[in-house]
C-alpha atoms as a PDB file:
ATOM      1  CA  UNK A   1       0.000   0.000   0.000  1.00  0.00           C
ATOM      2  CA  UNK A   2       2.914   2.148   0.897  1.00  0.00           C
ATOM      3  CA  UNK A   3       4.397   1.558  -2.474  1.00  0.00           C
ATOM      4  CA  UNK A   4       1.311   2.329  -4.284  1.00  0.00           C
ATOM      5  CA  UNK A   5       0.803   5.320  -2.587  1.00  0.00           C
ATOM      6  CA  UNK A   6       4.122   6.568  -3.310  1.00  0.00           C
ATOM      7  CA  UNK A   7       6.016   6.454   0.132  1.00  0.00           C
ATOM      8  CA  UNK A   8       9.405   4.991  -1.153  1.00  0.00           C
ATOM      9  CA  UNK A   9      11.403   5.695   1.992  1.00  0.00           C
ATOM     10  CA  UNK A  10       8.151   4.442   4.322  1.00  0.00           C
ATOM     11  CA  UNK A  11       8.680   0.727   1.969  1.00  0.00           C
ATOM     12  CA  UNK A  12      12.359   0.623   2.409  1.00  0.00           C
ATOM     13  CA  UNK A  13      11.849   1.319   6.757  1.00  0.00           C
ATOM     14  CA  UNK A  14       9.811  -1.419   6.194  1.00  0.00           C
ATOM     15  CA  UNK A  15      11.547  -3.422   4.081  1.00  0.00           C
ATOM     16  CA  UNK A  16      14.192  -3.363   7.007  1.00  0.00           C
ATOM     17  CA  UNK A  17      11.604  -4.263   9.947  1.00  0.00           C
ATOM     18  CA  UNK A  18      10.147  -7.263   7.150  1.00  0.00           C
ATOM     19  CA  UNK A  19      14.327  -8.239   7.004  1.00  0.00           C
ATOM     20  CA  UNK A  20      14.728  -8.943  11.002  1.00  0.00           C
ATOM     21  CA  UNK A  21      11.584 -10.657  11.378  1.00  0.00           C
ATOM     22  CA  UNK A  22      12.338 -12.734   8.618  1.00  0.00           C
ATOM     23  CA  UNK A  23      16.184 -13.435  10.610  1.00  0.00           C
ATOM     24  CA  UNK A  24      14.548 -14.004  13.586  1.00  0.00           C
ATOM     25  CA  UNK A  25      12.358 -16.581  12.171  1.00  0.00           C
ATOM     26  CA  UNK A  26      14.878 -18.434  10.813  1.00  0.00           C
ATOM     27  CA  UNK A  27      17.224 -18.157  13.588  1.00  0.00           C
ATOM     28  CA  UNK A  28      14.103 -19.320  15.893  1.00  0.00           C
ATOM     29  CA  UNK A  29      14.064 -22.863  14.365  1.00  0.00           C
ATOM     30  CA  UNK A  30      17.545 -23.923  15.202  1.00  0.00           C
ATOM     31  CA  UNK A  31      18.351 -22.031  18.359  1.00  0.00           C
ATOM     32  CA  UNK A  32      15.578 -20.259  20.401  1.00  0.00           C
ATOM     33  CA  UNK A  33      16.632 -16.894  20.372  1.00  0.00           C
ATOM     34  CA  UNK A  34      14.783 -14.324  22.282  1.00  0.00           C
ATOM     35  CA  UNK A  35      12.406 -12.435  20.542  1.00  0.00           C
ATOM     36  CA  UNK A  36      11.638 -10.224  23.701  1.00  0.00           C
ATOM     37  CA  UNK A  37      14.752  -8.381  23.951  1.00  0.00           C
ATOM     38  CA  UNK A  38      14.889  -8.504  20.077  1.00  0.00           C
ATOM     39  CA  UNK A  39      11.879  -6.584  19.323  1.00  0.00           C
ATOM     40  CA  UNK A  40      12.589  -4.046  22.195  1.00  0.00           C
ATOM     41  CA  UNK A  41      16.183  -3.618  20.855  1.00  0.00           C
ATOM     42  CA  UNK A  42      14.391  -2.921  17.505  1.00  0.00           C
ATOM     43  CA  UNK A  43      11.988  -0.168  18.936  1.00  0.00           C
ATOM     44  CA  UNK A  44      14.690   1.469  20.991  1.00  0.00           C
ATOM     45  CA  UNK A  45      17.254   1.758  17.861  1.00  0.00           C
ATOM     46  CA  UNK A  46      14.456   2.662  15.820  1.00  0.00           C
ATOM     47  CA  UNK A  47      13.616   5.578  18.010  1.00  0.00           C
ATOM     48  CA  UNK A  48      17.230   6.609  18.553  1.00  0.00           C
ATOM     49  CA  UNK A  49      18.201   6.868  15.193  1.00  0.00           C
ATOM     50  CA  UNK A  50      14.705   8.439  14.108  1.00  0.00           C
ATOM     51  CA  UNK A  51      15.323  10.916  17.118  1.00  0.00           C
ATOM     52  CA  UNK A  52      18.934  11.498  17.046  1.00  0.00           C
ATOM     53  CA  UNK A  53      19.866   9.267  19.863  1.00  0.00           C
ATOM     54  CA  UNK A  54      18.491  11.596  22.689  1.00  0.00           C
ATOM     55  CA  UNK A  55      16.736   8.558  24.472  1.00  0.00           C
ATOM     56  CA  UNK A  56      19.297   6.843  24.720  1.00  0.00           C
ATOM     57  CA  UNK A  57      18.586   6.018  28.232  1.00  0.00           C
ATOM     58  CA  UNK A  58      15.843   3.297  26.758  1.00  0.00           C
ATOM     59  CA  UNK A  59      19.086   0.308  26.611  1.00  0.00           C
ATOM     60  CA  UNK A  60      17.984   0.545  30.810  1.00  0.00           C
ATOM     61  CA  UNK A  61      14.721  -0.730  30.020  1.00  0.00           C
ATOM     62  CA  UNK A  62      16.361  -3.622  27.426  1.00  0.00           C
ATOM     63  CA  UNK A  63      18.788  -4.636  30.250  1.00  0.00           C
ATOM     64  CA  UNK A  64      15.613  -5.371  32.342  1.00  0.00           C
ATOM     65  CA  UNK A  65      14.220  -7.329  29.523  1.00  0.00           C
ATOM     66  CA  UNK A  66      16.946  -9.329  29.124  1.00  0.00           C
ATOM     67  CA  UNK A  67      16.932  -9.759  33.022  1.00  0.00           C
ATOM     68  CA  UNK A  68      13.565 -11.099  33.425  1.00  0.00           C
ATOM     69  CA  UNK A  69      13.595 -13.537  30.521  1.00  0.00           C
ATOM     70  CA  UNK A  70      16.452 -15.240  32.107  1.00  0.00           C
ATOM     71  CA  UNK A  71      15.402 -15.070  35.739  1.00  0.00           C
ATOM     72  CA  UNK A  72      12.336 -16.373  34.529  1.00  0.00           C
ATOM     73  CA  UNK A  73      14.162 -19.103  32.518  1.00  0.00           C
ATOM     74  CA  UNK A  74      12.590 -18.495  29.529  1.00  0.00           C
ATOM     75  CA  UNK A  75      16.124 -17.856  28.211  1.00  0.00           C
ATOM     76  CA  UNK A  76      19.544 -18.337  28.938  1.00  0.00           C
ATOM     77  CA  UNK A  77      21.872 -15.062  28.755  1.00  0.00           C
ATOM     78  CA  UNK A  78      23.490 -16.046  25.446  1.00  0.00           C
ATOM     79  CA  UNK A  79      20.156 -16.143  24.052  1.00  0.00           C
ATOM     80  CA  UNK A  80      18.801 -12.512  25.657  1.00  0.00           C
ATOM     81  CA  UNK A  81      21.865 -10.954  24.744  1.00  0.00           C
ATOM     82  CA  UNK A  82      21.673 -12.043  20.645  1.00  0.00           C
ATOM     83  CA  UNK A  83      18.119 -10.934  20.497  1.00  0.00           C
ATOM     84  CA  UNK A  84      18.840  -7.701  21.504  1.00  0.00           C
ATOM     85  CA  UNK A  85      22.241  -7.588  19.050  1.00  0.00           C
ATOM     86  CA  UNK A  86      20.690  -9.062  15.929  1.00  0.00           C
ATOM     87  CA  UNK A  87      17.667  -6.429  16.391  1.00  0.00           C
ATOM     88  CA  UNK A  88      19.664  -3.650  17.804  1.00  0.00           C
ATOM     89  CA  UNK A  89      22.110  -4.066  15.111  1.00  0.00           C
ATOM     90  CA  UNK A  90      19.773  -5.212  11.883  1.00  0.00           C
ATOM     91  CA  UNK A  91      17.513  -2.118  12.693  1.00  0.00           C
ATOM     92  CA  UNK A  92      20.933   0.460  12.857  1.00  0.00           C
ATOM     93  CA  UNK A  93      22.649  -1.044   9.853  1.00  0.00           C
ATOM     94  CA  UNK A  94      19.098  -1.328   8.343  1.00  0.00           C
ATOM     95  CA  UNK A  95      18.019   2.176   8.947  1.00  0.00           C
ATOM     96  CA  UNK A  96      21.700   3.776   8.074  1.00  0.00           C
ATOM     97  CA  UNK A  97      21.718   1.982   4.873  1.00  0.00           C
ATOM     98  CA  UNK A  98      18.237   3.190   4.246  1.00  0.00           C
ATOM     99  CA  UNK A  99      19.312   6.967   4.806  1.00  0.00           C
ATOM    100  CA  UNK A 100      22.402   7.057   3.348  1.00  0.00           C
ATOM    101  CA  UNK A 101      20.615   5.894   0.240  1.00  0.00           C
END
Protein backbone atom coordinates (compact mmCIF):
# COMPACT_ATOMS: atom_id res chain seq x y z
CA UNK A 1 0.00 0.00 0.00
CA UNK A 2 2.91 2.15 0.90
CA UNK A 3 4.40 1.56 -2.47
CA UNK A 4 1.31 2.33 -4.28
CA UNK A 5 0.80 5.32 -2.59
CA UNK A 6 4.12 6.57 -3.31
CA UNK A 7 6.02 6.45 0.13
CA UNK A 8 9.41 4.99 -1.15
CA UNK A 9 11.40 5.70 1.99
CA UNK A 10 8.15 4.44 4.32
CA UNK A 11 8.68 0.73 1.97
CA UNK A 12 12.36 0.62 2.41
CA UNK A 13 11.85 1.32 6.76
CA UNK A 14 9.81 -1.42 6.19
CA UNK A 15 11.55 -3.42 4.08
CA UNK A 16 14.19 -3.36 7.01
CA UNK A 17 11.60 -4.26 9.95
CA UNK A 18 10.15 -7.26 7.15
CA UNK A 19 14.33 -8.24 7.00
CA UNK A 20 14.73 -8.94 11.00
CA UNK A 21 11.58 -10.66 11.38
CA UNK A 22 12.34 -12.73 8.62
CA UNK A 23 16.18 -13.44 10.61
CA UNK A 24 14.55 -14.00 13.59
CA UNK A 25 12.36 -16.58 12.17
CA UNK A 26 14.88 -18.43 10.81
CA UNK A 27 17.22 -18.16 13.59
CA UNK A 28 14.10 -19.32 15.89
CA UNK A 29 14.06 -22.86 14.36
CA UNK A 30 17.54 -23.92 15.20
CA UNK A 31 18.35 -22.03 18.36
CA UNK A 32 15.58 -20.26 20.40
CA UNK A 33 16.63 -16.89 20.37
CA UNK A 34 14.78 -14.32 22.28
CA UNK A 35 12.41 -12.44 20.54
CA UNK A 36 11.64 -10.22 23.70
CA UNK A 37 14.75 -8.38 23.95
CA UNK A 38 14.89 -8.50 20.08
CA UNK A 39 11.88 -6.58 19.32
CA UNK A 40 12.59 -4.05 22.19
CA UNK A 41 16.18 -3.62 20.85
CA UNK A 42 14.39 -2.92 17.50
CA UNK A 43 11.99 -0.17 18.94
CA UNK A 44 14.69 1.47 20.99
CA UNK A 45 17.25 1.76 17.86
CA UNK A 46 14.46 2.66 15.82
CA UNK A 47 13.62 5.58 18.01
CA UNK A 48 17.23 6.61 18.55
CA UNK A 49 18.20 6.87 15.19
CA UNK A 50 14.71 8.44 14.11
CA UNK A 51 15.32 10.92 17.12
CA UNK A 52 18.93 11.50 17.05
CA UNK A 53 19.87 9.27 19.86
CA UNK A 54 18.49 11.60 22.69
CA UNK A 55 16.74 8.56 24.47
CA UNK A 56 19.30 6.84 24.72
CA UNK A 57 18.59 6.02 28.23
CA UNK A 58 15.84 3.30 26.76
CA UNK A 59 19.09 0.31 26.61
CA UNK A 60 17.98 0.55 30.81
CA UNK A 61 14.72 -0.73 30.02
CA UNK A 62 16.36 -3.62 27.43
CA UNK A 63 18.79 -4.64 30.25
CA UNK A 64 15.61 -5.37 32.34
CA UNK A 65 14.22 -7.33 29.52
CA UNK A 66 16.95 -9.33 29.12
CA UNK A 67 16.93 -9.76 33.02
CA UNK A 68 13.56 -11.10 33.43
CA UNK A 69 13.59 -13.54 30.52
CA UNK A 70 16.45 -15.24 32.11
CA UNK A 71 15.40 -15.07 35.74
CA UNK A 72 12.34 -16.37 34.53
CA UNK A 73 14.16 -19.10 32.52
CA UNK A 74 12.59 -18.50 29.53
CA UNK A 75 16.12 -17.86 28.21
CA UNK A 76 19.54 -18.34 28.94
CA UNK A 77 21.87 -15.06 28.75
CA UNK A 78 23.49 -16.05 25.45
CA UNK A 79 20.16 -16.14 24.05
CA UNK A 80 18.80 -12.51 25.66
CA UNK A 81 21.86 -10.95 24.74
CA UNK A 82 21.67 -12.04 20.64
CA UNK A 83 18.12 -10.93 20.50
CA UNK A 84 18.84 -7.70 21.50
CA UNK A 85 22.24 -7.59 19.05
CA UNK A 86 20.69 -9.06 15.93
CA UNK A 87 17.67 -6.43 16.39
CA UNK A 88 19.66 -3.65 17.80
CA UNK A 89 22.11 -4.07 15.11
CA UNK A 90 19.77 -5.21 11.88
CA UNK A 91 17.51 -2.12 12.69
CA UNK A 92 20.93 0.46 12.86
CA UNK A 93 22.65 -1.04 9.85
CA UNK A 94 19.10 -1.33 8.34
CA UNK A 95 18.02 2.18 8.95
CA UNK A 96 21.70 3.78 8.07
CA UNK A 97 21.72 1.98 4.87
CA UNK A 98 18.24 3.19 4.25
CA UNK A 99 19.31 6.97 4.81
CA UNK A 100 22.40 7.06 3.35
CA UNK A 101 20.61 5.89 0.24
Amino acid sequence: MAHELGKNELVQVLAVFYGVAIVFFLITLKWKISLHTGVNAVLITAINMFFEWKYIWLYAILCLVAWARVEQKHHTWAQAMMGAIVGGGMVAIGLAWVVVK
